[in-house]
N, C-alpha and C. Protein backbone atom coordinates (compact mmCIF):
# COMPACT_ATOMS: atom_id res chain seq x y z
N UNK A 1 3.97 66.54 -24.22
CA UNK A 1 3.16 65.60 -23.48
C UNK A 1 4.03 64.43 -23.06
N UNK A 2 4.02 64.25 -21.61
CA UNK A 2 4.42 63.34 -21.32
C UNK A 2 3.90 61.48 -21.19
N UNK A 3 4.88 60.84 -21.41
CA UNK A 3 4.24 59.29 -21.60
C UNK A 3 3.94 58.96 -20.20
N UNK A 4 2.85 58.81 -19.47
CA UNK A 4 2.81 57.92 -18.22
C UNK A 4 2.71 56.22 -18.24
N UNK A 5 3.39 55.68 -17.05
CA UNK A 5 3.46 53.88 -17.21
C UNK A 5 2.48 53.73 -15.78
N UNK A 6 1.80 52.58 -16.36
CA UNK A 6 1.37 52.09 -15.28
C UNK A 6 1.90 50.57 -14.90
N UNK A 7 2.80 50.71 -13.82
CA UNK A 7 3.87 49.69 -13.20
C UNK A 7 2.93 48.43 -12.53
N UNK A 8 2.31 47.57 -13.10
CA UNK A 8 1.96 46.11 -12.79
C UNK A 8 2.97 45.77 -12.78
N UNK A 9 3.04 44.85 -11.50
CA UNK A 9 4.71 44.38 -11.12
C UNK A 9 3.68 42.89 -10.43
N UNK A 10 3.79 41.75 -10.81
CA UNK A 10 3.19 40.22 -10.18
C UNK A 10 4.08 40.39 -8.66
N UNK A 11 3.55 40.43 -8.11
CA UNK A 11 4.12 40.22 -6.53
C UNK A 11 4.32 38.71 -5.90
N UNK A 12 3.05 37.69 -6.78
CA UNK A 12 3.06 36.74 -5.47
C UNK A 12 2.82 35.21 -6.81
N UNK A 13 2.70 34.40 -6.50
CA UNK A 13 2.29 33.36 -7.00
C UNK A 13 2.23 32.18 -6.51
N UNK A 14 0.92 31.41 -7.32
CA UNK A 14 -0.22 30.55 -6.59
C UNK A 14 0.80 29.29 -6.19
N UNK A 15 0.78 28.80 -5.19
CA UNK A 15 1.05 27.39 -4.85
C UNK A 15 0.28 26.45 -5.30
N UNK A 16 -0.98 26.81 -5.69
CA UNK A 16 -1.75 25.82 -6.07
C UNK A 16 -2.14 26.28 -7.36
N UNK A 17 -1.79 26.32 -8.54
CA UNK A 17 -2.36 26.37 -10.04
C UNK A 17 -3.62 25.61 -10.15
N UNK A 18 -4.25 26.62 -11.52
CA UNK A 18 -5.45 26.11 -11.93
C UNK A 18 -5.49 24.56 -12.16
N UNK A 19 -6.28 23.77 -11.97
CA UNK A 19 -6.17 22.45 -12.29
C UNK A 19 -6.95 21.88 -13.59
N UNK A 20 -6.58 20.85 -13.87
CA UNK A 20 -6.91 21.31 -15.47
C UNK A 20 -8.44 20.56 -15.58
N UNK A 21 -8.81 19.69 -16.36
CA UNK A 21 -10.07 18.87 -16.74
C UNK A 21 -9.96 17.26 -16.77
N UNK A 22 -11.25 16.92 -15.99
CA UNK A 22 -10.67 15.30 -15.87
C UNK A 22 -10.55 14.36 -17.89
N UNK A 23 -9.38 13.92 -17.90
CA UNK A 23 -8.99 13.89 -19.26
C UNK A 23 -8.14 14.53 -19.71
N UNK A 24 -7.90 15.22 -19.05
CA UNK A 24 -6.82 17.01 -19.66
C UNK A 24 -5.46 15.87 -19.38
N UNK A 25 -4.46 16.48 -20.40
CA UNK A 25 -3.32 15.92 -20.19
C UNK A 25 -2.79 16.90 -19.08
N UNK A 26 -1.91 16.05 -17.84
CA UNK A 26 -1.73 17.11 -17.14
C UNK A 26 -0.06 17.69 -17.63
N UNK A 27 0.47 17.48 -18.61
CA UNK A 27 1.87 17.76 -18.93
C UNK A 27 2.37 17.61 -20.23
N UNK A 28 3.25 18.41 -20.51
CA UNK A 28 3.69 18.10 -22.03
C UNK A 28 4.73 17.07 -22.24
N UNK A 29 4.75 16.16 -20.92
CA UNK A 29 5.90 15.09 -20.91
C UNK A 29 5.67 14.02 -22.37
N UNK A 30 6.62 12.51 -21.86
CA UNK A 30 6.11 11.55 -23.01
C UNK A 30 4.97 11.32 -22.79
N UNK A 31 3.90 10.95 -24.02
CA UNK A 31 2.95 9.83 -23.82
C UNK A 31 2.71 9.27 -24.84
N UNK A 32 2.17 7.87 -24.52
CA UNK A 32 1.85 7.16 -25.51
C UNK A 32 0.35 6.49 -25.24
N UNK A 33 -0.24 6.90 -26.37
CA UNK A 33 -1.85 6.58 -26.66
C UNK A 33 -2.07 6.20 -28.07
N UNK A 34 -3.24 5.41 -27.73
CA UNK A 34 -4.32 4.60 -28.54
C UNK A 34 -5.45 4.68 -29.07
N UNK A 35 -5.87 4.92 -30.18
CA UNK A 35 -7.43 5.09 -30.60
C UNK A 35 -8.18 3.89 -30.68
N UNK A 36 -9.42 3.82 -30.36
CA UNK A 36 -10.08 2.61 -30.24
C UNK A 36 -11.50 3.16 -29.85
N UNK A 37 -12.40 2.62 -30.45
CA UNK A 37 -14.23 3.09 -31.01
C UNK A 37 -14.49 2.94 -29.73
N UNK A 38 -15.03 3.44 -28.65
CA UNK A 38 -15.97 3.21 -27.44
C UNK A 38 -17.71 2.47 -27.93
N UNK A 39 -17.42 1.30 -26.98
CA UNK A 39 -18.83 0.76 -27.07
C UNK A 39 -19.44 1.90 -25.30
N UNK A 40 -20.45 2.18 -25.88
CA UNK A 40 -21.16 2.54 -25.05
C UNK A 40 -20.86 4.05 -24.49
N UNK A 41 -20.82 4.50 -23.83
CA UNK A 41 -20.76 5.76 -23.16
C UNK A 41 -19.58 5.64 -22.04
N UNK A 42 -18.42 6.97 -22.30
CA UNK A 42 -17.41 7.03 -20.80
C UNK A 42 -17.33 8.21 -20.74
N UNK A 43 -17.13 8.71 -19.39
CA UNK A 43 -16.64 9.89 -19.09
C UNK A 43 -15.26 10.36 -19.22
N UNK A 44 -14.97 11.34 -19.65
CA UNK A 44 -13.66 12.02 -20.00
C UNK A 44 -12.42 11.57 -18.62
N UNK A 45 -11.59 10.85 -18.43
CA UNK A 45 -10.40 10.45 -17.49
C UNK A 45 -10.98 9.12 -16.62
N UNK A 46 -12.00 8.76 -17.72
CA UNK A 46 -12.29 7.44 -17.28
C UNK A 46 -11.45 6.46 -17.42
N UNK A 47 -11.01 5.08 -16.67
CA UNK A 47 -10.51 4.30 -16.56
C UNK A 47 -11.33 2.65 -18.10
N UNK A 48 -10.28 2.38 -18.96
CA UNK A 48 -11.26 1.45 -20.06
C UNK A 48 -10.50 0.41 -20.56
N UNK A 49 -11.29 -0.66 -20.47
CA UNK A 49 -10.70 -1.90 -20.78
C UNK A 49 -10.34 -1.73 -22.90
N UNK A 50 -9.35 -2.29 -22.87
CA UNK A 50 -9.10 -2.87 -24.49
C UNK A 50 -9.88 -3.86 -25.03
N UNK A 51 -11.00 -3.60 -25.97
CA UNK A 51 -11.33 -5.19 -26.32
C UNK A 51 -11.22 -5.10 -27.81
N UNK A 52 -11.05 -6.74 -28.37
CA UNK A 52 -10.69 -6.85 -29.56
C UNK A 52 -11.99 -6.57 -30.44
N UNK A 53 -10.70 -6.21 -31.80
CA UNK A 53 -11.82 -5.40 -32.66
C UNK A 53 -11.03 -3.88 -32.83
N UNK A 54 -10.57 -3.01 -31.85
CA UNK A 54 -10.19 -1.88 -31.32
C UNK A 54 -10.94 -1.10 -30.83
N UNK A 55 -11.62 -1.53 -30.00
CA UNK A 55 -12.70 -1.32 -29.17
C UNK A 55 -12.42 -0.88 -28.05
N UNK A 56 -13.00 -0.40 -26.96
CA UNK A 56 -12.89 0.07 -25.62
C UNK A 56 -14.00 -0.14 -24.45
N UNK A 57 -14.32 0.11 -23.75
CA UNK A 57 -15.68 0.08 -23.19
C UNK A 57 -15.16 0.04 -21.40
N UNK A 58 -15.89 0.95 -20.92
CA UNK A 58 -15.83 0.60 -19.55
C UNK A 58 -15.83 -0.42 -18.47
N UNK A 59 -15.38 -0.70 -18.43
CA UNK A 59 -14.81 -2.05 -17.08
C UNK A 59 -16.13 -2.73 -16.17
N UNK A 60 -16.05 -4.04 -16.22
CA UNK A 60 -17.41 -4.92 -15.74
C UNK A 60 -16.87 -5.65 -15.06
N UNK A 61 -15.81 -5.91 -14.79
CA UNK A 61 -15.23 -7.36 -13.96
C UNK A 61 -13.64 -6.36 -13.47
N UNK A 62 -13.05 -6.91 -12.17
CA UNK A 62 -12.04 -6.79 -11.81
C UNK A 62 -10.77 -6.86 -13.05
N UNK A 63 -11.05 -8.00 -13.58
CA UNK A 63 -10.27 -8.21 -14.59
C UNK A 63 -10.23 -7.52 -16.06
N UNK A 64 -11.17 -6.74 -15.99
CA UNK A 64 -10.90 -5.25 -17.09
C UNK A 64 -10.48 -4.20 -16.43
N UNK A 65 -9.88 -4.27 -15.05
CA UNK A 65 -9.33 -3.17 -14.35
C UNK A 65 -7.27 -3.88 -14.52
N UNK A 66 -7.45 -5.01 -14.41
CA UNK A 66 -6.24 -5.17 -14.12
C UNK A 66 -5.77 -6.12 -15.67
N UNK A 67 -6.58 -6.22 -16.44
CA UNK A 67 -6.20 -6.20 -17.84
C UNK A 67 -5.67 -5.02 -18.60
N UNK A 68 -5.47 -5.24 -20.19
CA UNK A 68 -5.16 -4.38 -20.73
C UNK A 68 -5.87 -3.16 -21.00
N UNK A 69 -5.78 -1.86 -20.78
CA UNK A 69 -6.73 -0.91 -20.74
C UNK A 69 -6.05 0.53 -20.94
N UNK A 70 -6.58 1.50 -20.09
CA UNK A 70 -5.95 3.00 -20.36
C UNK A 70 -7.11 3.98 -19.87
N UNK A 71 -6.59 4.75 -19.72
CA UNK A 71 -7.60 6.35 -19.13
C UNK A 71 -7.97 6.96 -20.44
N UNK A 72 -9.31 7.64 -20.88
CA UNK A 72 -9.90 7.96 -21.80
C UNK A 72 -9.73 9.31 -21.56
N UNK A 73 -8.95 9.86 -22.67
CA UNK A 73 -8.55 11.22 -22.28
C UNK A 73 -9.59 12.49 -23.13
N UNK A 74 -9.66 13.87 -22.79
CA UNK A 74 -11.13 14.26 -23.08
C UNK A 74 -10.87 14.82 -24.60
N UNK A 75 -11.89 14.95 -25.10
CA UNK A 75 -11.57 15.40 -26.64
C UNK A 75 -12.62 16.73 -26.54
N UNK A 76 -11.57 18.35 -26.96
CA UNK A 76 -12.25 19.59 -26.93
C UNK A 76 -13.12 19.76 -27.85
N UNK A 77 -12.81 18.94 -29.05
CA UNK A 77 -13.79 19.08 -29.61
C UNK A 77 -15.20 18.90 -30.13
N UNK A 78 -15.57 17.77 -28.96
CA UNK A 78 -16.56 17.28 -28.72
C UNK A 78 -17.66 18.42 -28.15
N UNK A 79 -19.07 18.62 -28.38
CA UNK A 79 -19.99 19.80 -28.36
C UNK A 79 -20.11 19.40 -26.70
N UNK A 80 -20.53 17.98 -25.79
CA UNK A 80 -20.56 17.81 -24.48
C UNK A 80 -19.13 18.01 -24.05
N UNK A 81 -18.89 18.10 -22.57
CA UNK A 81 -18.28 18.54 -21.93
C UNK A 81 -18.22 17.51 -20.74
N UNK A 82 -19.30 15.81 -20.78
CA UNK A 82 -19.15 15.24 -20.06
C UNK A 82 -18.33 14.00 -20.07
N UNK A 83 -18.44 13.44 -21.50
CA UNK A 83 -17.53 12.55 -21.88
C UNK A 83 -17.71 12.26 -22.97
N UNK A 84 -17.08 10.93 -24.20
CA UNK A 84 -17.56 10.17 -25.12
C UNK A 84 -18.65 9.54 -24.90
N UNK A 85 -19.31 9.89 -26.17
CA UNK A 85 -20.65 8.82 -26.57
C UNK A 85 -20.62 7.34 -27.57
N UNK A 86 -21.28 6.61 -27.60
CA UNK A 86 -20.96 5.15 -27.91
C UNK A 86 -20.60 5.50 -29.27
N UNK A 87 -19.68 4.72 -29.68
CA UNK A 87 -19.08 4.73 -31.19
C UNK A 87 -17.86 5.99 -31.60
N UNK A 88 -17.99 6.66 -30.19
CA UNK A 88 -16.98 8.16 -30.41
C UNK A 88 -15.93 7.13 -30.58
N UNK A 89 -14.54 8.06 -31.51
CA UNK A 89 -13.31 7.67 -31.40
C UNK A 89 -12.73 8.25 -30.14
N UNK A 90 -11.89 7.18 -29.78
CA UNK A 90 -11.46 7.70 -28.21
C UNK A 90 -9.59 7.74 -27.71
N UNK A 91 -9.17 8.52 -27.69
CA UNK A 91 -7.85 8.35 -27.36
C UNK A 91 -7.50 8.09 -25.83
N UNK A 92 -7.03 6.57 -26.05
CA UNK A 92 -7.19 5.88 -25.24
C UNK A 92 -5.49 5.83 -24.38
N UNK A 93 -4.95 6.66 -23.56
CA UNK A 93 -3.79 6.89 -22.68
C UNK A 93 -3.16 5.59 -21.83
N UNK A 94 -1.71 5.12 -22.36
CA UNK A 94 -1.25 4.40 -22.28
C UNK A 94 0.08 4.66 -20.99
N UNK A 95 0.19 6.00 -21.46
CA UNK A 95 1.70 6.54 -20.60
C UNK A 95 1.48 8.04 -20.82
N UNK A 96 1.64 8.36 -19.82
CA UNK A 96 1.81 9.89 -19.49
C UNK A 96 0.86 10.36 -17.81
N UNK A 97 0.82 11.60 -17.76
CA UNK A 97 0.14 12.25 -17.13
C UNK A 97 -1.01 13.16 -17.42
N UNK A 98 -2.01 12.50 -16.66
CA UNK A 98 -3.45 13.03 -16.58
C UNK A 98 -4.41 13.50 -15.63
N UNK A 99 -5.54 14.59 -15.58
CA UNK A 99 -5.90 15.12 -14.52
C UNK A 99 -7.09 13.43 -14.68
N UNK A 100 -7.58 13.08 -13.44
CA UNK A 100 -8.85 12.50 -13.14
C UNK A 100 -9.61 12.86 -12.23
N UNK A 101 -10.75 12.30 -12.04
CA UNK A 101 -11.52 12.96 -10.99
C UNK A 101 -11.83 11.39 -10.14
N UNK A 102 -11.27 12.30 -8.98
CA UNK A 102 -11.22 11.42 -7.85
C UNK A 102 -12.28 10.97 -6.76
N UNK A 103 -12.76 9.95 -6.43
CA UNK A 103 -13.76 10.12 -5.15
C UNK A 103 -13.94 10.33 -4.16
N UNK A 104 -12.39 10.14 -3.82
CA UNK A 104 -11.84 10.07 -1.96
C UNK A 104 -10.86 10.48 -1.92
N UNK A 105 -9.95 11.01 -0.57
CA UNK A 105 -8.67 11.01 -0.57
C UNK A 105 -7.65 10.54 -1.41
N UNK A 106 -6.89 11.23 -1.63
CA UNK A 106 -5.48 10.32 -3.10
C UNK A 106 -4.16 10.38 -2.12
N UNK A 107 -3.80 9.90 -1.65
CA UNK A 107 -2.81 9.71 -1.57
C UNK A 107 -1.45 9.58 -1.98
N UNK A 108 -0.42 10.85 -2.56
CA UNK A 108 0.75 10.54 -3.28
C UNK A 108 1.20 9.66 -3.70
N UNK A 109 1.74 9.41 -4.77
CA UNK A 109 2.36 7.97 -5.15
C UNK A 109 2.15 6.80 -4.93
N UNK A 110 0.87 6.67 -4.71
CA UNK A 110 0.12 5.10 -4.11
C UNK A 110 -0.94 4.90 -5.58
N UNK A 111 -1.16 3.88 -5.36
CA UNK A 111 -1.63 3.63 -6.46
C UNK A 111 -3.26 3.54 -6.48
N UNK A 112 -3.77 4.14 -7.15
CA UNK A 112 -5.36 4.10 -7.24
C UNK A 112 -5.87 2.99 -7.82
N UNK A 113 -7.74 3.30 -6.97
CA UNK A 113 -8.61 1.83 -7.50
C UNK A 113 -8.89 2.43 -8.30
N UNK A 114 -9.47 1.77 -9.25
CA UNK A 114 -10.16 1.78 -10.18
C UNK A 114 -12.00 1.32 -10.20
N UNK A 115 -13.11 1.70 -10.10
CA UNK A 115 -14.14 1.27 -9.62
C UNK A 115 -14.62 0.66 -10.94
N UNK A 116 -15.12 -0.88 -11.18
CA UNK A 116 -15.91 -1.71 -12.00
C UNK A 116 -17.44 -2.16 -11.72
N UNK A 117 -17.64 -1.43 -10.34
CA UNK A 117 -18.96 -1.71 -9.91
C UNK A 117 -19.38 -0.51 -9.67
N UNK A 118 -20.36 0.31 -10.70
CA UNK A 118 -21.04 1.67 -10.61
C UNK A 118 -21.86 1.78 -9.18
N UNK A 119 -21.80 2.89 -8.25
CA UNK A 119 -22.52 3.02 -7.14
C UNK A 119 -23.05 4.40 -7.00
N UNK A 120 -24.14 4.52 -6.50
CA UNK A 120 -24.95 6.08 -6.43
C UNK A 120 -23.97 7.03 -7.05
N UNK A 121 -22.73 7.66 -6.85
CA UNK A 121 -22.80 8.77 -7.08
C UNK A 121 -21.62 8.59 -7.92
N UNK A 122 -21.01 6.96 -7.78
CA UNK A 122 -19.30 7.59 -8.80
C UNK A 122 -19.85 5.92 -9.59
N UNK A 123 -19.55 6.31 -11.09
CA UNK A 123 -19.77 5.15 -12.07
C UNK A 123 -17.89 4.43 -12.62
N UNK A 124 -18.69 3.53 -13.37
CA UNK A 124 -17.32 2.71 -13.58
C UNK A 124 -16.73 3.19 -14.44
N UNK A 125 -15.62 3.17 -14.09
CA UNK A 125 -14.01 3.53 -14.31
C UNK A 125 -13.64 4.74 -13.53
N UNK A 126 -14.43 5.15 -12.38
CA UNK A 126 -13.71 6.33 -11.60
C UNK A 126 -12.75 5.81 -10.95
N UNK A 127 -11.70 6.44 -10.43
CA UNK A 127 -10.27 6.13 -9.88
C UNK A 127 -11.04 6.65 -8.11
N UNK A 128 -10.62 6.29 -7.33
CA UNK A 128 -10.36 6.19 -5.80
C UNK A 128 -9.33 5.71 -5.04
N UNK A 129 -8.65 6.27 -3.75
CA UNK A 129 -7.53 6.27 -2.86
C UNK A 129 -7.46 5.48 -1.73
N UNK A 130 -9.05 4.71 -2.05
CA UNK A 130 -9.08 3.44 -1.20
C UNK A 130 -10.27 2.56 -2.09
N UNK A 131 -10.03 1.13 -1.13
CA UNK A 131 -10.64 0.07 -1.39
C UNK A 131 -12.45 0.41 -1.05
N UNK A 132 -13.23 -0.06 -2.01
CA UNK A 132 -14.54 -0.13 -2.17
C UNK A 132 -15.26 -1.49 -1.67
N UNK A 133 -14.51 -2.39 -0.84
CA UNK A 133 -15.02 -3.72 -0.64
C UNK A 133 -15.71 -4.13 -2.18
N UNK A 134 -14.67 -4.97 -2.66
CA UNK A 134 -15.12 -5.93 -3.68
C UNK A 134 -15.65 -4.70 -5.10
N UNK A 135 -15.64 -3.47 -5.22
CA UNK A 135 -16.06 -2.66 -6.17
C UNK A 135 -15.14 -2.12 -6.97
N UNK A 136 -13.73 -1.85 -6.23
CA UNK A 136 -12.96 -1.43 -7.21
C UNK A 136 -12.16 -2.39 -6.68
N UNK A 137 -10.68 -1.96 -7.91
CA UNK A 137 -9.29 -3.04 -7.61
C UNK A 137 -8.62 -2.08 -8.51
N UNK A 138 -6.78 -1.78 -7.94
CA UNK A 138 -5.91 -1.67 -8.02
C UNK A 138 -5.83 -2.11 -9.44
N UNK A 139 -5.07 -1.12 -10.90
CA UNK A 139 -5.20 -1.78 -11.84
C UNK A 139 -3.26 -2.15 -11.96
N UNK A 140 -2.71 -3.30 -10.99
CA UNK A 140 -1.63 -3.60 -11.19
C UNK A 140 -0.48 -2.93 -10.54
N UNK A 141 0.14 -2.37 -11.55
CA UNK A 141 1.69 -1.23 -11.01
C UNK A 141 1.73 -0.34 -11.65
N UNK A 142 0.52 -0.28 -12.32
CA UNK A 142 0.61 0.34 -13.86
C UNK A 142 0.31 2.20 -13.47
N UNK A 143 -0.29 2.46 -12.43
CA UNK A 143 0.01 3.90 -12.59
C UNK A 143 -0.46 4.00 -10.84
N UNK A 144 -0.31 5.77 -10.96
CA UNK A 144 -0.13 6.01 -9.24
C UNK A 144 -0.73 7.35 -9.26
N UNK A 145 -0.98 8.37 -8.21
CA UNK A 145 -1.09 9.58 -7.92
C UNK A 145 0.37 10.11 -8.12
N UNK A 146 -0.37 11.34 -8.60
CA UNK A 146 1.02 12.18 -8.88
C UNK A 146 0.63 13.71 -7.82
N UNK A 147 0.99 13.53 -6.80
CA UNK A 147 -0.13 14.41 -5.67
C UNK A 147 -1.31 14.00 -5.06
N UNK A 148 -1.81 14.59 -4.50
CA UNK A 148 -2.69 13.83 -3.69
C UNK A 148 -3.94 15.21 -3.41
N UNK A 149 -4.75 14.46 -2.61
CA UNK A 149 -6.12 15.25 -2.26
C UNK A 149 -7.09 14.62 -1.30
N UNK A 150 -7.04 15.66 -0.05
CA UNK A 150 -7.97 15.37 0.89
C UNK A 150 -9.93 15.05 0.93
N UNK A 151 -9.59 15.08 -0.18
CA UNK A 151 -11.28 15.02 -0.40
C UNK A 151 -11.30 14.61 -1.81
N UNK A 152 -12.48 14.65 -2.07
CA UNK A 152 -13.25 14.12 -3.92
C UNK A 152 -12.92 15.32 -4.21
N UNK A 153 -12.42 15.13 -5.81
CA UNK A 153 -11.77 15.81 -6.70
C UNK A 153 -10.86 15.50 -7.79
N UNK A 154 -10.25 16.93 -8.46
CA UNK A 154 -8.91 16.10 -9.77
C UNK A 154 -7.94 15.77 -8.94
N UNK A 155 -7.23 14.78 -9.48
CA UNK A 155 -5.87 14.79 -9.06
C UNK A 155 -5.33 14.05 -10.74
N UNK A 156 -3.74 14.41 -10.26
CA UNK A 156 -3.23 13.63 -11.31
C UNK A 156 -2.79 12.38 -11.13
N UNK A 157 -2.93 11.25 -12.38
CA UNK A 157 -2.45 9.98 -12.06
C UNK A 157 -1.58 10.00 -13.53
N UNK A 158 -0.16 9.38 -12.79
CA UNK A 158 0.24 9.35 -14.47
C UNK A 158 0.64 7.71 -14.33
N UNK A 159 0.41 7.16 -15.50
CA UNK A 159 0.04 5.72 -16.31
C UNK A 159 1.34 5.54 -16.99
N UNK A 160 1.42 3.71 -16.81
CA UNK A 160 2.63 3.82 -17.82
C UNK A 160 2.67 1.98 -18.01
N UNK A 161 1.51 1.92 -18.73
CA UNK A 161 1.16 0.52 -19.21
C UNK A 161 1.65 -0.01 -19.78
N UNK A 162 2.86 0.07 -20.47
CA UNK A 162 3.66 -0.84 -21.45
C UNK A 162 4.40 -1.47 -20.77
N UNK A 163 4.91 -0.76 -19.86
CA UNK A 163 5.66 -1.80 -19.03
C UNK A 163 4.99 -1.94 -17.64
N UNK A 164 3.77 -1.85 -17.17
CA UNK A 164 3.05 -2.14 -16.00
C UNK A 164 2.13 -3.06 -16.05
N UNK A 165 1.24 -3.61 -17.44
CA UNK A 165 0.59 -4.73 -17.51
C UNK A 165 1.38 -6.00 -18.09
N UNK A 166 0.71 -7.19 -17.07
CA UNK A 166 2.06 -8.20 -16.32
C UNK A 166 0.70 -8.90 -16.86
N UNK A 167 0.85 -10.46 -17.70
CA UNK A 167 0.04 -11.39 -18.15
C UNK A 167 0.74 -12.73 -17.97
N UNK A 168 0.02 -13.61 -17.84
CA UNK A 168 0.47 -15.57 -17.69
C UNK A 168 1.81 -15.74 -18.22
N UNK A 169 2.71 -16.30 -17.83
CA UNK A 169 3.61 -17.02 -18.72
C UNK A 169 3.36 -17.63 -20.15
N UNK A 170 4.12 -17.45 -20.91
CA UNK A 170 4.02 -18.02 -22.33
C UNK A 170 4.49 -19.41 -22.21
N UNK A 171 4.68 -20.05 -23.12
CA UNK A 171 5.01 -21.15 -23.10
C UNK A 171 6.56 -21.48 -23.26
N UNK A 172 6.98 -22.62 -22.40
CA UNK A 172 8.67 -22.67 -22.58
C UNK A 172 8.75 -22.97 -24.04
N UNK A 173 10.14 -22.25 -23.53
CA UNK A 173 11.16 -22.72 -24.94
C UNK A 173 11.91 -23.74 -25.28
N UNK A 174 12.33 -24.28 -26.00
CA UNK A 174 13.26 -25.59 -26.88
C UNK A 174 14.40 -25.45 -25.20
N UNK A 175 14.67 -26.70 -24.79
CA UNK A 175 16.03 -27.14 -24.72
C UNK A 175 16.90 -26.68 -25.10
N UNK A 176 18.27 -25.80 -24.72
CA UNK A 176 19.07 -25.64 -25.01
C UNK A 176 20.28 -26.80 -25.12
N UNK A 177 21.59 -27.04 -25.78
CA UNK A 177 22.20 -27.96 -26.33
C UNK A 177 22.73 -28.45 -24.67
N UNK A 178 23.44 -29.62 -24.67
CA UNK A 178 24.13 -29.65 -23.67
C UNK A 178 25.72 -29.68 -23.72
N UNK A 179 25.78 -29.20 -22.58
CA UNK A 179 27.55 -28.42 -22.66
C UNK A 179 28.75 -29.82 -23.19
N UNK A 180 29.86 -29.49 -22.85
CA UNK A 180 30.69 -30.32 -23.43
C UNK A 180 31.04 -31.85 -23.31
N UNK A 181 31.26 -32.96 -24.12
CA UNK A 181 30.94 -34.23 -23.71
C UNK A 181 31.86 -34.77 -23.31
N UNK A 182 32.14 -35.77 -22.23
CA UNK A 182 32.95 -36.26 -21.53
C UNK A 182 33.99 -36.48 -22.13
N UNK A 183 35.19 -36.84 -21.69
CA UNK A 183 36.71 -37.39 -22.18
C UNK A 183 36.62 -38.79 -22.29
N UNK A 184 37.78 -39.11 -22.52
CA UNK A 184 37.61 -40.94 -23.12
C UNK A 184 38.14 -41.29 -21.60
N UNK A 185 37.61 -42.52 -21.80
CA UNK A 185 37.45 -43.47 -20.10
C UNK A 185 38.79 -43.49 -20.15
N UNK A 186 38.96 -43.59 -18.84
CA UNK A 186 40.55 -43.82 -18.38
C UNK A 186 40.24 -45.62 -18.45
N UNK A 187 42.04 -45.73 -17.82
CA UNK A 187 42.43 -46.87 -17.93
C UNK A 187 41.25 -47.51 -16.71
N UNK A 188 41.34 -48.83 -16.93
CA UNK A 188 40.25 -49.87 -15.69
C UNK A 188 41.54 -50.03 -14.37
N UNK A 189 41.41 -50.05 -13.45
CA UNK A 189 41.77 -50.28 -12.54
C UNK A 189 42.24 -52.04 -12.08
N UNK A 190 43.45 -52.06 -10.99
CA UNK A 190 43.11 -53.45 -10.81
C UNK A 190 42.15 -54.25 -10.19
N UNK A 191 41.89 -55.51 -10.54
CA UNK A 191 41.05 -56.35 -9.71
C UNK A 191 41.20 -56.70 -8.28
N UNK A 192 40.11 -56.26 -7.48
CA UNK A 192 40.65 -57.26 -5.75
C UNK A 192 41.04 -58.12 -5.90
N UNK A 193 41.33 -58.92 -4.62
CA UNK A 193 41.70 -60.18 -4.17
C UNK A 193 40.60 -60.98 -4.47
């Protein structure tokens, strides 16, 4: 008896791979993240302010977009599939790459809004590829599209907040000494007429 093979040979492959889940890390690169209790309810690759305590909570003012914060990345083992619920522990993404779900066009390497003012169909902390008049804001330098997309959908944004959130000046420092002290007076000169 002879052995027969059946020759599957991959011919072609996707330009466009599966895309992963908003929250999904999109890479096994560096990252660096944070745990911190969610007040209230976020969706998985939501955009979340830091508040003290080690707390988190979704963004109410411009200035929890462009404060200290991070993308809420999704946890599998959670029984929903839509996001954290209030008091969940939340690993809170500081640096790396992540899928989010987008509202509008993304534009490569430009930097996404962040929305703080919930509207019909996209709530706060969704990321968008343009300005919302007065609803979302740019959170800084701190992260960008990593690809882009003609329509609502994932895209990836990868974050890198340690060195992208920029705060007030501190206060100066001491006086430094002053440099070396003069030589001894020369001789006086003569008197006019």
């Amino acid at each position: 008896m002879g052995a027969t093979a059946s020759g599957a040979v991959q011919t072609s492959v996707s330009a466009n791979p599966v895309k992963g889940i908003a929250g999904g890390l999109a890479d096994t690169g560096i990252i660096d993240s944070i745990d911190r209790v969610i007040v209230g309810a976020a969706p998985f690759g939501a955009w979340v302010k830091l508040v003290a305590g080690g707390k988190c909570a979704l963004p109410a003012s411009a200035g929890d977009v462009t404060g200290p914060g991070g993308i809420a990345l999704a946890n599998a083992s959670k029984a929903t599939t839509v996001g954290h619920e209030d008091g969940d522990i939340v690993q809170v993404l500081q640096r790396g790459r992540v899928w989010v779900q987008n509202e509008d066009a993304a534009t490569e390497l430009t930097i996404p809004y962040v929305r703080y003012t919930a509207v019909t169909l996209f709530g706060k902390g969704s990321f968008a590829g343009a300005s919302d008049g007065g609803k979302n804001v740019q959170p800084n330098n701190s992260c960008r599209f990593i690809g882009g997309t003609t329509a609502a959908g994932l895209v990836v944004v990868e974050v890198n907040l340690p060195g992208g959130i920029t705060s007030g000046t501190g206060a100066t420092g001491a006086t430094g000494a002053t440099g070396p002290g003069t030589g001894a007076t020369g001789p006086t000169g003569p008197t006019g007429p």
